[in-house]
N, C-alpha and C. Protein backbone atom coordinates (compact mmCIF):
# COMPACT_ATOMS: atom_id res chain seq x y z
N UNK A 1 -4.87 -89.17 15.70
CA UNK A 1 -3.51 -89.30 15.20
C UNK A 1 -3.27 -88.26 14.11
N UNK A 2 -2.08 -87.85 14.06
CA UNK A 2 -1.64 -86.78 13.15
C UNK A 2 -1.45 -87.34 11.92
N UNK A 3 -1.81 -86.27 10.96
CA UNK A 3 -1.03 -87.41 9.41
C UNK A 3 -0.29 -86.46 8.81
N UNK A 4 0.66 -86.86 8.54
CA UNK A 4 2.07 -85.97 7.76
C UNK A 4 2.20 -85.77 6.14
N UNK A 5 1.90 -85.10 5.39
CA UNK A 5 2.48 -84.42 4.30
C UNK A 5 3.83 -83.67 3.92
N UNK A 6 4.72 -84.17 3.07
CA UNK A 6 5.67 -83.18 2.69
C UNK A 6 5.24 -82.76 1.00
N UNK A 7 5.81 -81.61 1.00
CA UNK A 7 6.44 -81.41 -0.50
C UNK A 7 7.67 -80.69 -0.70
N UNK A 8 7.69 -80.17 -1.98
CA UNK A 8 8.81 -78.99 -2.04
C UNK A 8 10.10 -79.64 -2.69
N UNK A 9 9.81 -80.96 -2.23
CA UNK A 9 11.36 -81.67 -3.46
C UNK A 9 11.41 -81.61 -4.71
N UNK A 10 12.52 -81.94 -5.46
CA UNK A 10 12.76 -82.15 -6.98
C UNK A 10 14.03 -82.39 -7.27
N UNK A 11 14.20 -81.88 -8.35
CA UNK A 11 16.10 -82.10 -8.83
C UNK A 11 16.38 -80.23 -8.71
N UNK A 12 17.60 -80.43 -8.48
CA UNK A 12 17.93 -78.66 -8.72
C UNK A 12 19.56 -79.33 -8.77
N UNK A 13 20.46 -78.16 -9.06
CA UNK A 13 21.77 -78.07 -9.17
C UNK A 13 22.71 -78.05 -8.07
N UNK A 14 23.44 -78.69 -7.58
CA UNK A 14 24.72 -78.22 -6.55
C UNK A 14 24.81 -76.58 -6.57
N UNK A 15 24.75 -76.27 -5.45
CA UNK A 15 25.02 -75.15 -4.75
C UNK A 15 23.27 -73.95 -4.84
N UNK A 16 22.41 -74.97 -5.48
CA UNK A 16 20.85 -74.55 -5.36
C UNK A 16 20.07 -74.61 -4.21
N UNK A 17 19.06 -74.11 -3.95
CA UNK A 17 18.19 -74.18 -2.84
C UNK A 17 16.36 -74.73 -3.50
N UNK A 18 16.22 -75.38 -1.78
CA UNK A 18 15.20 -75.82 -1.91
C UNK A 18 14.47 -75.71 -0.24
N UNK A 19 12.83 -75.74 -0.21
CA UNK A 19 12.54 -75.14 0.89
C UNK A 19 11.43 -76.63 0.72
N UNK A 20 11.68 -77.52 1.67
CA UNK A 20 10.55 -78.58 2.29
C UNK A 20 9.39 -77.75 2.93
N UNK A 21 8.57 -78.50 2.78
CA UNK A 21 7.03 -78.09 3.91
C UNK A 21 6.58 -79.55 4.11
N UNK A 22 6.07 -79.39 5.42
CA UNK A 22 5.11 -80.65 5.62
C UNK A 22 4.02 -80.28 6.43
N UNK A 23 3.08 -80.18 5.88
CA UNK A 23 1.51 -80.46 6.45
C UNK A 23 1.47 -81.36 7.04
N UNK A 24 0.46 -81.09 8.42
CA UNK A 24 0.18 -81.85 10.01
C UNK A 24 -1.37 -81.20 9.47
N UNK A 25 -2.55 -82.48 9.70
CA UNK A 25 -3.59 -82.58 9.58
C UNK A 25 -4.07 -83.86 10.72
N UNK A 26 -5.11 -83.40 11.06
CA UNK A 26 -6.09 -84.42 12.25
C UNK A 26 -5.72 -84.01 13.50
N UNK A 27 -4.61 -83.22 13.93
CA UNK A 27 -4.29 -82.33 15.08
C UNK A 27 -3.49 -81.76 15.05
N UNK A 28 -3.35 -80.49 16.35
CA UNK A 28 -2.71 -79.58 15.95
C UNK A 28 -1.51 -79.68 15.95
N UNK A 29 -0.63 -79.12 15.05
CA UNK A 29 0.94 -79.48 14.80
C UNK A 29 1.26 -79.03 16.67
N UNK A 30 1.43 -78.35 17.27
CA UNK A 30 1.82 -77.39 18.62
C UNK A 30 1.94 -78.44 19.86
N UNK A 31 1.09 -79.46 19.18
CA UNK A 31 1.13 -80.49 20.25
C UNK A 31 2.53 -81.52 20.02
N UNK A 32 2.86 -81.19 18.91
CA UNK A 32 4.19 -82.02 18.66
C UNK A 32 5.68 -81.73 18.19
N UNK A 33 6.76 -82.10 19.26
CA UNK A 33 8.00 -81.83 18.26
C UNK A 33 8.26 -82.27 17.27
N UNK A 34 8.77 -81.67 15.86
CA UNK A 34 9.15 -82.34 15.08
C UNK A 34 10.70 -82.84 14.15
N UNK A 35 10.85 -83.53 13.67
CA UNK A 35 11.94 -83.77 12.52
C UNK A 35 12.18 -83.92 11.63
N UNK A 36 13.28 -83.91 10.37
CA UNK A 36 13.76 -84.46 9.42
C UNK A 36 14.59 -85.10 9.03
N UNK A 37 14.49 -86.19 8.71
CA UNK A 37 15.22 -87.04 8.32
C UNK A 37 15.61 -87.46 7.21
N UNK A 38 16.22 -88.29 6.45
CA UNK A 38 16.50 -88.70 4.72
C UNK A 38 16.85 -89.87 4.88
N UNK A 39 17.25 -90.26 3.84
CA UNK A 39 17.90 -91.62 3.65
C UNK A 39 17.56 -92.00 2.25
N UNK A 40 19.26 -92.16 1.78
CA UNK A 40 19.47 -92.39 0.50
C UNK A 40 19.40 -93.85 0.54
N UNK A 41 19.06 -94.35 -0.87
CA UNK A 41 19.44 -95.83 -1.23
C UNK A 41 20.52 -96.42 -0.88
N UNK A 42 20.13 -97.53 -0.05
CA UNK A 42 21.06 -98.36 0.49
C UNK A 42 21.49 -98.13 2.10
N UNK A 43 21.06 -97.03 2.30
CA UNK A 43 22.01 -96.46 3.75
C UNK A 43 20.53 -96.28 4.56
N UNK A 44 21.06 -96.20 6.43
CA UNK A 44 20.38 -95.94 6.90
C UNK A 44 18.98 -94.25 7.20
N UNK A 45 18.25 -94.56 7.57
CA UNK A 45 17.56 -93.31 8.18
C UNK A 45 18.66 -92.44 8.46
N UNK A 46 18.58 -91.02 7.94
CA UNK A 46 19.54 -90.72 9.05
C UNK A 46 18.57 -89.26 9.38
N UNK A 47 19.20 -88.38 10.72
CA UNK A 47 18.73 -87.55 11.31
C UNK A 47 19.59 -86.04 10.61
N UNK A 48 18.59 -85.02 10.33
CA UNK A 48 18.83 -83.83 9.53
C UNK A 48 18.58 -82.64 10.68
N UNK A 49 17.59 -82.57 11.08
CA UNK A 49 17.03 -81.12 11.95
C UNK A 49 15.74 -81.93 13.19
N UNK A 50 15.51 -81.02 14.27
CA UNK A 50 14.90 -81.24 14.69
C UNK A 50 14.11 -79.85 15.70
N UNK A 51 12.73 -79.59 16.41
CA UNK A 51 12.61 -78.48 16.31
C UNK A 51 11.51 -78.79 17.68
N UNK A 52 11.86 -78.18 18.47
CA UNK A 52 10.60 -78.31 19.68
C UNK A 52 9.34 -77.86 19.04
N UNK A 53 8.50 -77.98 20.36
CA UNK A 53 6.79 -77.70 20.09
C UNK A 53 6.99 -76.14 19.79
N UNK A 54 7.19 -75.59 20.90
CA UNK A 54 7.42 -74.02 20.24
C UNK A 54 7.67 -73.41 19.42
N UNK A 55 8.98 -74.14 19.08
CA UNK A 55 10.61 -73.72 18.08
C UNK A 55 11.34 -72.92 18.71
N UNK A 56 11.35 -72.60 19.99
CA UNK A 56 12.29 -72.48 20.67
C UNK A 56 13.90 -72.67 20.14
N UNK A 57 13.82 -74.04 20.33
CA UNK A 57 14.99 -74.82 20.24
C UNK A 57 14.90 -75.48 18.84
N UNK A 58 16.00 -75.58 18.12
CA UNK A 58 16.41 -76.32 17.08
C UNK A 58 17.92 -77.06 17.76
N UNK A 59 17.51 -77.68 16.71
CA UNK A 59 19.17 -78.71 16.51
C UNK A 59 19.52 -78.85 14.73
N UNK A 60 20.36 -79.04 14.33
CA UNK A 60 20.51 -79.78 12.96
C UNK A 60 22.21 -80.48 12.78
N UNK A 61 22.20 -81.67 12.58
CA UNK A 61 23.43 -82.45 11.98
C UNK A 61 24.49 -81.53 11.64
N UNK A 62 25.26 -82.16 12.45
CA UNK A 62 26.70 -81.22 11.27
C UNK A 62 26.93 -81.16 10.22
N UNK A 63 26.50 -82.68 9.14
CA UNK A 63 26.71 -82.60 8.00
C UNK A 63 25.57 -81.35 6.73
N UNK A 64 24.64 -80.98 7.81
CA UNK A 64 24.13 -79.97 7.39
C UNK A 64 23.99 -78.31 8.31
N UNK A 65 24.49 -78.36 8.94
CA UNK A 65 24.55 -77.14 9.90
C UNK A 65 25.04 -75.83 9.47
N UNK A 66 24.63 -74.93 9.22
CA UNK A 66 25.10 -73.76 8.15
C UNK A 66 24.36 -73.69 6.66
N UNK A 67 23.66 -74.68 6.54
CA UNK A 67 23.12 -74.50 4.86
C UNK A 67 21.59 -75.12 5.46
N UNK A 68 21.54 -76.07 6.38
CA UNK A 68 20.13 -75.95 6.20
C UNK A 68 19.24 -75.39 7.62
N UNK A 69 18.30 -75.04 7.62
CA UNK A 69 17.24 -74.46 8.50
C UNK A 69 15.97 -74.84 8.88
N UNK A 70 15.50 -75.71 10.35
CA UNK A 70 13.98 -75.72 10.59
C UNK A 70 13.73 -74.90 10.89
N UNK A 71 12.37 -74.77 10.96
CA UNK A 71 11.37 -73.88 11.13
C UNK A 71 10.06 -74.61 11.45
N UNK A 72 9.14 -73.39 12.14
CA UNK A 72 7.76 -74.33 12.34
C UNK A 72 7.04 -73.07 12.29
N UNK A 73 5.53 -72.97 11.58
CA UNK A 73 4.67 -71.97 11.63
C UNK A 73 3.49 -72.80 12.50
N UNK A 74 3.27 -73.13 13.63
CA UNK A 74 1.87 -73.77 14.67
C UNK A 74 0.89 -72.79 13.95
N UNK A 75 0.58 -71.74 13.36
CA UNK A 75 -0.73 -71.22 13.11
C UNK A 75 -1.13 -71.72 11.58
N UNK A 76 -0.23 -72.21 10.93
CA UNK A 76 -0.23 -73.14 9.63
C UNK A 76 -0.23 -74.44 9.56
N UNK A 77 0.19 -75.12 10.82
CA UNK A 77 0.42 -76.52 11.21
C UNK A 77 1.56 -77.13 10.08
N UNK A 78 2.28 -75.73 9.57
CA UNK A 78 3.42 -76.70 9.01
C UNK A 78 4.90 -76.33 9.60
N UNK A 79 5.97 -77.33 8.84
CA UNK A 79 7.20 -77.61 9.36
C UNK A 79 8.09 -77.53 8.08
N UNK A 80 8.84 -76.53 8.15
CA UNK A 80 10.31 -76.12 6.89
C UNK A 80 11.20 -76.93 7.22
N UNK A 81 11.87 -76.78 5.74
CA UNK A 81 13.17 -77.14 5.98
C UNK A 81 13.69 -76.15 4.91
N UNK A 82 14.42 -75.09 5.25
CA UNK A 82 14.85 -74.73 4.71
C UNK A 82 16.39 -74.81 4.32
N UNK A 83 16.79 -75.70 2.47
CA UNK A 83 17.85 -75.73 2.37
C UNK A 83 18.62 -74.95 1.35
N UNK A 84 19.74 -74.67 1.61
CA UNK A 84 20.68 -73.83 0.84
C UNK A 84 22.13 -74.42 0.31
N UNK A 85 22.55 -74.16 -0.76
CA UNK A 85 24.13 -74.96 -0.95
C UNK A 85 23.75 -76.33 -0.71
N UNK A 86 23.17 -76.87 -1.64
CA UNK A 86 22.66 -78.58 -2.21
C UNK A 86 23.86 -78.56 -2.36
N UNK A 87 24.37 -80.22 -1.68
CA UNK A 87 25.26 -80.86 -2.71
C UNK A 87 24.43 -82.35 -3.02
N UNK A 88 25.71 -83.06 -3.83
CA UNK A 88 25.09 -83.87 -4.47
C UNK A 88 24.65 -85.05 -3.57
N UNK A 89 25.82 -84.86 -2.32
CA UNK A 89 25.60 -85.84 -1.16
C UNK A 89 24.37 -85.71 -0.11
N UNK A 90 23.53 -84.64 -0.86
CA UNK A 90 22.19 -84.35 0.09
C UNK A 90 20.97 -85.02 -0.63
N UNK A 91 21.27 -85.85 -1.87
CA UNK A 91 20.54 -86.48 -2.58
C UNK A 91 19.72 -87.48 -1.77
N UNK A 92 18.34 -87.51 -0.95
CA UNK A 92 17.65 -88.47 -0.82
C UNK A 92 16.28 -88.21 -0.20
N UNK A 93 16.02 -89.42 -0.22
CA UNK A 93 14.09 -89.23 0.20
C UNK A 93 14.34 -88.30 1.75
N UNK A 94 13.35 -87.13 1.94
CA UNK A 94 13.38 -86.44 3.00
C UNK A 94 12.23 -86.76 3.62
N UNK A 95 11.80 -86.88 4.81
CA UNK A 95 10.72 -87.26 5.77
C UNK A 95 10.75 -86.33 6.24
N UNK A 96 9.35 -85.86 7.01
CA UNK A 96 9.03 -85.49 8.38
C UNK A 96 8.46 -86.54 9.42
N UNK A 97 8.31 -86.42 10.72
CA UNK A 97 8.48 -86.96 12.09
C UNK A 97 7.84 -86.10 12.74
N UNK A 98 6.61 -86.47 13.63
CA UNK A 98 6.18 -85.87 14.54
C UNK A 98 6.30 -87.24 16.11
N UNK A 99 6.78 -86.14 17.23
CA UNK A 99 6.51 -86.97 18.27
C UNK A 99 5.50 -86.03 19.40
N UNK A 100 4.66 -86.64 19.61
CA UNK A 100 3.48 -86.11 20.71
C UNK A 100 4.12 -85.90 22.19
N UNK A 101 4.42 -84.60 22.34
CA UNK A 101 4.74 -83.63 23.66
C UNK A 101 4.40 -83.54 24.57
N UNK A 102 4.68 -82.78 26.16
CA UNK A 102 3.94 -82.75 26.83
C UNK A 102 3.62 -80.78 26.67
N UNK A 103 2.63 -80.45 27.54
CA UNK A 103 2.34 -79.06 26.74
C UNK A 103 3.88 -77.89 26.94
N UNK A 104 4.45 -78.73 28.09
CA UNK A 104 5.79 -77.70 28.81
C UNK A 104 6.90 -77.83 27.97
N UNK A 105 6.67 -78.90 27.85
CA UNK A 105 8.05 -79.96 26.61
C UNK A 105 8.67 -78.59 25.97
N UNK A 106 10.09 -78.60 26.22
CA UNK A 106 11.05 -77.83 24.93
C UNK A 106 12.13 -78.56 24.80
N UNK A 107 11.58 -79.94 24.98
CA UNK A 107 12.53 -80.84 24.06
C UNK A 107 12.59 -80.69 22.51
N UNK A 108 13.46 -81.19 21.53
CA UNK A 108 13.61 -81.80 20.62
C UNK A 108 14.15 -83.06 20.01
N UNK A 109 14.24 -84.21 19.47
CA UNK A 109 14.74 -85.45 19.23
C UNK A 109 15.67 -85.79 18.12
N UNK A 110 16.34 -86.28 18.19
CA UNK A 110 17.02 -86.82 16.96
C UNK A 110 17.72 -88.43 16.71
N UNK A 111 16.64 -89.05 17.63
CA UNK A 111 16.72 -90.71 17.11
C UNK A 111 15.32 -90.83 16.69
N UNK A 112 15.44 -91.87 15.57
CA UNK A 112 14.13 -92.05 14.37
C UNK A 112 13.30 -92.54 15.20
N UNK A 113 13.80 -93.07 16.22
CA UNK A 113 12.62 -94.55 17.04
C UNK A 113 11.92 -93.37 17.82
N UNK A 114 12.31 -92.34 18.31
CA UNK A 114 11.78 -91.19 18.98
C UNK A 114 9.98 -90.71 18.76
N UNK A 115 10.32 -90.90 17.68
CA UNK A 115 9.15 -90.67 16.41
C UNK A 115 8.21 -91.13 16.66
N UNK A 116 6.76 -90.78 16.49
CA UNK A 116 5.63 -91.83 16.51
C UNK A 116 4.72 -91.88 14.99
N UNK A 117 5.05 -90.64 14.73
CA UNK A 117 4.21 -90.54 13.01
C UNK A 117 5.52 -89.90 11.89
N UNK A 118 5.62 -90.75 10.56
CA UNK A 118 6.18 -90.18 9.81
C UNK A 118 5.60 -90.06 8.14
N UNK A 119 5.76 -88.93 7.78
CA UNK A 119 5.35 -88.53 6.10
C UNK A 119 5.84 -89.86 5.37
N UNK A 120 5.13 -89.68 4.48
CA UNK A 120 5.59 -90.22 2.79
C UNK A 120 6.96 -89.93 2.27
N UNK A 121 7.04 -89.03 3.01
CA UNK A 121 8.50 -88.71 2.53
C UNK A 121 8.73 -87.38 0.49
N UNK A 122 9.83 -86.97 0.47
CA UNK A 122 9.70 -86.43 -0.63
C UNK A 122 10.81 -86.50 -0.92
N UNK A 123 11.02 -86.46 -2.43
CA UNK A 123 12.97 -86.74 -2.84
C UNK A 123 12.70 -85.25 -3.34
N UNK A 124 14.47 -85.58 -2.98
CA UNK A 124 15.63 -84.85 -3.57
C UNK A 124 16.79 -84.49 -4.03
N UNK A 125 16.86 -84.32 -5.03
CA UNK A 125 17.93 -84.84 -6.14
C UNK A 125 18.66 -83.56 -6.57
N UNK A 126 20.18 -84.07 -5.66
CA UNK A 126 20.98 -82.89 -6.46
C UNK A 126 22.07 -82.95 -7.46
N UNK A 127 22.31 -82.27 -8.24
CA UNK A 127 23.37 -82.89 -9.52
C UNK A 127 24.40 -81.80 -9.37
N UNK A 128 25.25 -82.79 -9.47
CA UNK A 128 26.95 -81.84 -9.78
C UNK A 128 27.08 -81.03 -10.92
């Protein structure tokens, strides 16, 4: 089984950037598509980006589409998120999600239940 690491969160300012990573350890990231997700206090999981085995293919939410960016390095076994133009409404715990592929797979997912392993998660806090 894979085990998930993020970092890269903190507080920064509206209209600041911040770049997630999550470390895939116990197998190789290549074997899995992955995601990001958040979820602020009180509200559901919700779905941010998502990124085939390759990276081929991405997807990301409208409410972030234009400011933020996946990415995947398979020879690092990690997974970006690269974000730009924080607002304050992007304030919450960020996850990664791995789901186990088949080797052809250039799918990507974006329901949580999809998922079979998810990080600790990492916050992020943006201020007006």
């Amino acid at each position: 089984q894979v085990q998930l690491v993020e970092s890269g969160g903190g507080l920064v300012q509206a209209g600041g950037s911040l770049r997630l990573s999550c470390v895939a350890s116990g197998r190789p990231l290549e074997t899995y598509a992955m995601g990001w997700f958040r979820q602020a206090p009180g509200t559901e999981r919700e779905f941010v980006a998502a990124i085939s085995r390759s990276g081929e293919r991405t997807y990301h939410a409208d409410s972030v589409k234009g400011r933020f960016t996946i990415s995947r390095d398979n020879g690092k076994n990690t997974v970006y998120l690269q974000m730009n133009t924080l607002r304050p409404e992007d304030t919450a715990v960020y996850y990664c999600a791995a789901k186990s592929s088949l080797w052809y797979s250039n799918m990507y997912y974006v329901g949580p239940n999809q998922y079979d392993t998810w990080g600790q998660g990492t916050q992020v806090t943006v201020s007006s």
